[in-house]
N, C-alpha and C. Protein backbone atom coordinates (compact mmCIF):
# COMPACT_ATOMS: atom_id res chain seq x y z
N UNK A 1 149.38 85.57 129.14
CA UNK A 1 148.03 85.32 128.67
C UNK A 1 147.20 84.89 129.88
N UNK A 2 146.19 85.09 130.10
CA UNK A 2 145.04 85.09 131.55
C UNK A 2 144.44 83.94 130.97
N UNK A 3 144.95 82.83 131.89
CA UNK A 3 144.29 81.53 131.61
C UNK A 3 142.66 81.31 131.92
N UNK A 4 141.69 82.77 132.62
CA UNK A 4 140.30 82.75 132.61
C UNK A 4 139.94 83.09 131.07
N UNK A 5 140.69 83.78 130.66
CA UNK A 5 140.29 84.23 129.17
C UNK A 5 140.59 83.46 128.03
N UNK A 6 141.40 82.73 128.10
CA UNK A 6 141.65 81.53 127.32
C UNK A 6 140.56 80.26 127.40
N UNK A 7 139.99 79.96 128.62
CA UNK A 7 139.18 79.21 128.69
C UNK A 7 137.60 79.51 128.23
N UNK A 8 137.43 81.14 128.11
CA UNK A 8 136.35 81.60 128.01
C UNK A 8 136.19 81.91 126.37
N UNK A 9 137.27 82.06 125.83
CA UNK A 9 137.90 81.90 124.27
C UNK A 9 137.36 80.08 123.86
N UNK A 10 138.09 79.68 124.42
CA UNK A 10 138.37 78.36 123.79
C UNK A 10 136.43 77.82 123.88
N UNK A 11 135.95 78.09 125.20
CA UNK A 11 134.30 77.67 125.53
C UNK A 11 133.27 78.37 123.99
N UNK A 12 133.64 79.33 124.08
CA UNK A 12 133.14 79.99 123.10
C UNK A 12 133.04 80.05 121.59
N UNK A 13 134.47 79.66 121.38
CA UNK A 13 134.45 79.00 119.39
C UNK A 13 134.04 77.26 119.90
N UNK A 14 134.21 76.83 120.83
CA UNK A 14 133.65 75.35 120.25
C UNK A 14 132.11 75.43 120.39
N UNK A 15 131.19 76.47 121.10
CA UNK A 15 130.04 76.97 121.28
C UNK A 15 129.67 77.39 119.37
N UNK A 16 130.52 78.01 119.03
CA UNK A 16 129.85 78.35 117.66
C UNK A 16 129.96 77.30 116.91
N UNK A 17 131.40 76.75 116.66
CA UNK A 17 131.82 75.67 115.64
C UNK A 17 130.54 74.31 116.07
N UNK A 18 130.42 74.06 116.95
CA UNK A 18 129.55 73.22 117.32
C UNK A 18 127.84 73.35 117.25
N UNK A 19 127.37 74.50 117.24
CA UNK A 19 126.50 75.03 116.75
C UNK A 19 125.61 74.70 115.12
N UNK A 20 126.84 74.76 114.48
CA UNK A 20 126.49 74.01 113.12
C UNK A 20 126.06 72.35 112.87
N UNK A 21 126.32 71.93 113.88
CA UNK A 21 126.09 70.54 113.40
C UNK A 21 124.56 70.43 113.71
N UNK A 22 124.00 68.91 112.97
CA UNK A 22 122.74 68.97 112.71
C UNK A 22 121.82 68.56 113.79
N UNK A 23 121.91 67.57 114.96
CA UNK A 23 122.07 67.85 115.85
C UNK A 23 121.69 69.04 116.62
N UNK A 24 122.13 69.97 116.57
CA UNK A 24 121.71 71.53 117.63
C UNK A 24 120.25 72.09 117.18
N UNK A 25 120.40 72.60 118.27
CA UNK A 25 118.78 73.30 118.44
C UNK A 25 118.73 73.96 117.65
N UNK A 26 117.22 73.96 116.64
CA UNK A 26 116.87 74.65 116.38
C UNK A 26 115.49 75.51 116.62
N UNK A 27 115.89 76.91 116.14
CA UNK A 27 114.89 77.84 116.38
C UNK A 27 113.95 78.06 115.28
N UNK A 28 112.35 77.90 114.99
CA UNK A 28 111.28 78.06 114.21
C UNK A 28 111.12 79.63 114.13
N UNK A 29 110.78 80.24 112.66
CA UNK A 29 110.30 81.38 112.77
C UNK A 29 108.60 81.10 112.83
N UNK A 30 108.52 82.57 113.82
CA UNK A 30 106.73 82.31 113.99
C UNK A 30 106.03 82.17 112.95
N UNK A 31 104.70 81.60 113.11
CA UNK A 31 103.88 81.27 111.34
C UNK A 31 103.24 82.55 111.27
N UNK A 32 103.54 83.04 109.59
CA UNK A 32 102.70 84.31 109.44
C UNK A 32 101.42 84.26 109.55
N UNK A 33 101.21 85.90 110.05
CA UNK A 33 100.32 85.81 110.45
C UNK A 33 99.60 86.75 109.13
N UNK A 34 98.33 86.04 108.32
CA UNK A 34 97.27 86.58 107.35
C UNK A 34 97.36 87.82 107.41
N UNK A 35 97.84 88.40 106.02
CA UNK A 35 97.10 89.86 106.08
C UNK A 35 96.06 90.02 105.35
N UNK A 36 95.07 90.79 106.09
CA UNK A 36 93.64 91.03 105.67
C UNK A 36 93.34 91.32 104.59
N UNK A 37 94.25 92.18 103.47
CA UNK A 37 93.91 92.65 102.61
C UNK A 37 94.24 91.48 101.48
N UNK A 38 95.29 90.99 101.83
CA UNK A 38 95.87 89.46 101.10
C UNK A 38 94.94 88.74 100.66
N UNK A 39 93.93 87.61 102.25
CA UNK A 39 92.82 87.15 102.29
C UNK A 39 92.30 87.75 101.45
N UNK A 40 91.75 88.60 101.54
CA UNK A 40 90.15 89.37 100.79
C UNK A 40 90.35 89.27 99.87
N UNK A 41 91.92 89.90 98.79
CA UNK A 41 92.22 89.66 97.47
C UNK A 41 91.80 88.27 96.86
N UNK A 42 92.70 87.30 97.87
CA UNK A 42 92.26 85.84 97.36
C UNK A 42 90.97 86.05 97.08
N UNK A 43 90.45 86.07 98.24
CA UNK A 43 88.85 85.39 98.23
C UNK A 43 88.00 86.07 96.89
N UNK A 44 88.09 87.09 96.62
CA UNK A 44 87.89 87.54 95.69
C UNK A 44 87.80 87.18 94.50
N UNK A 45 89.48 86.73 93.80
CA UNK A 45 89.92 86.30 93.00
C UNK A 45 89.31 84.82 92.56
N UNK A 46 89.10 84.22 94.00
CA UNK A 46 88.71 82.64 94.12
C UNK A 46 87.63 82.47 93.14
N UNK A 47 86.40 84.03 94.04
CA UNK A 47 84.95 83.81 93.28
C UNK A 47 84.74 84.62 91.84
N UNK A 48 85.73 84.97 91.82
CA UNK A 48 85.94 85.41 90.23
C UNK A 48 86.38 84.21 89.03
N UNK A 49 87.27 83.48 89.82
CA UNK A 49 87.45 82.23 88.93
C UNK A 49 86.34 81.19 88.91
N UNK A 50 86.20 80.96 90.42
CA UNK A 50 84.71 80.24 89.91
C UNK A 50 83.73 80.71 89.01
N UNK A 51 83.15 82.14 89.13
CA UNK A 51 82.18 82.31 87.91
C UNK A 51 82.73 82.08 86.71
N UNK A 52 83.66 81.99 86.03
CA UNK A 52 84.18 82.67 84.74
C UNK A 52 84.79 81.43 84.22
N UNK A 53 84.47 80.01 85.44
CA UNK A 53 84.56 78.74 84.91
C UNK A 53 84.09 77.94 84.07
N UNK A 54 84.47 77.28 83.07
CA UNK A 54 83.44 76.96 81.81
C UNK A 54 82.90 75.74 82.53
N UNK A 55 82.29 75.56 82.21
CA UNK A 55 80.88 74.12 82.57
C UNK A 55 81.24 73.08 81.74
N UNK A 56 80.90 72.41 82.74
CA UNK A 56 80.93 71.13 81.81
C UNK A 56 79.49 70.87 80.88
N UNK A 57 80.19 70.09 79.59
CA UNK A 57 78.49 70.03 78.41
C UNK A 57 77.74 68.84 78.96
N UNK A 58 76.66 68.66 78.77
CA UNK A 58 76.33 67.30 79.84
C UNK A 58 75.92 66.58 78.73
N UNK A 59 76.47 65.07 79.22
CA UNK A 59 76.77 64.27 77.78
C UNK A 59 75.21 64.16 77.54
N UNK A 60 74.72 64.20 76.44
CA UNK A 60 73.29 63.40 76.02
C UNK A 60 72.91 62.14 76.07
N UNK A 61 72.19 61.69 76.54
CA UNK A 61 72.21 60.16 76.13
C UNK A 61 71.66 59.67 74.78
């Protein structure tokens, strides 16, 4: 057995096994980025709900 390859074995699972703990770096996925047609839907939708909002009755005095 090639004692460079054993060491490069052995470096390597305690590289993964060690990996898991909470501790290790982690990597962020990038923040999405808006799709245009998404936006617009919202916005849309937004001023559709606002009109179609009932009012308030205004108390009488």
């Amino acid at each position: 057995m090639d004692p460079l390859g054993y060491t490069m074995a052995v470096d390597a699972t305690l590289r993964h096994v060690l990996s898991a703990r909470p501790d290790a770096p982690q990597v962020t996925d990038p923040p999405p980025r808006p799709h245009p047609v998404r936006a617009a839907t919202a916005a849309l939708l937004r001023r559709l709900a606002d009109r179609v909002e009932p009012r308030p009755v205004c108390a009488r005095a």
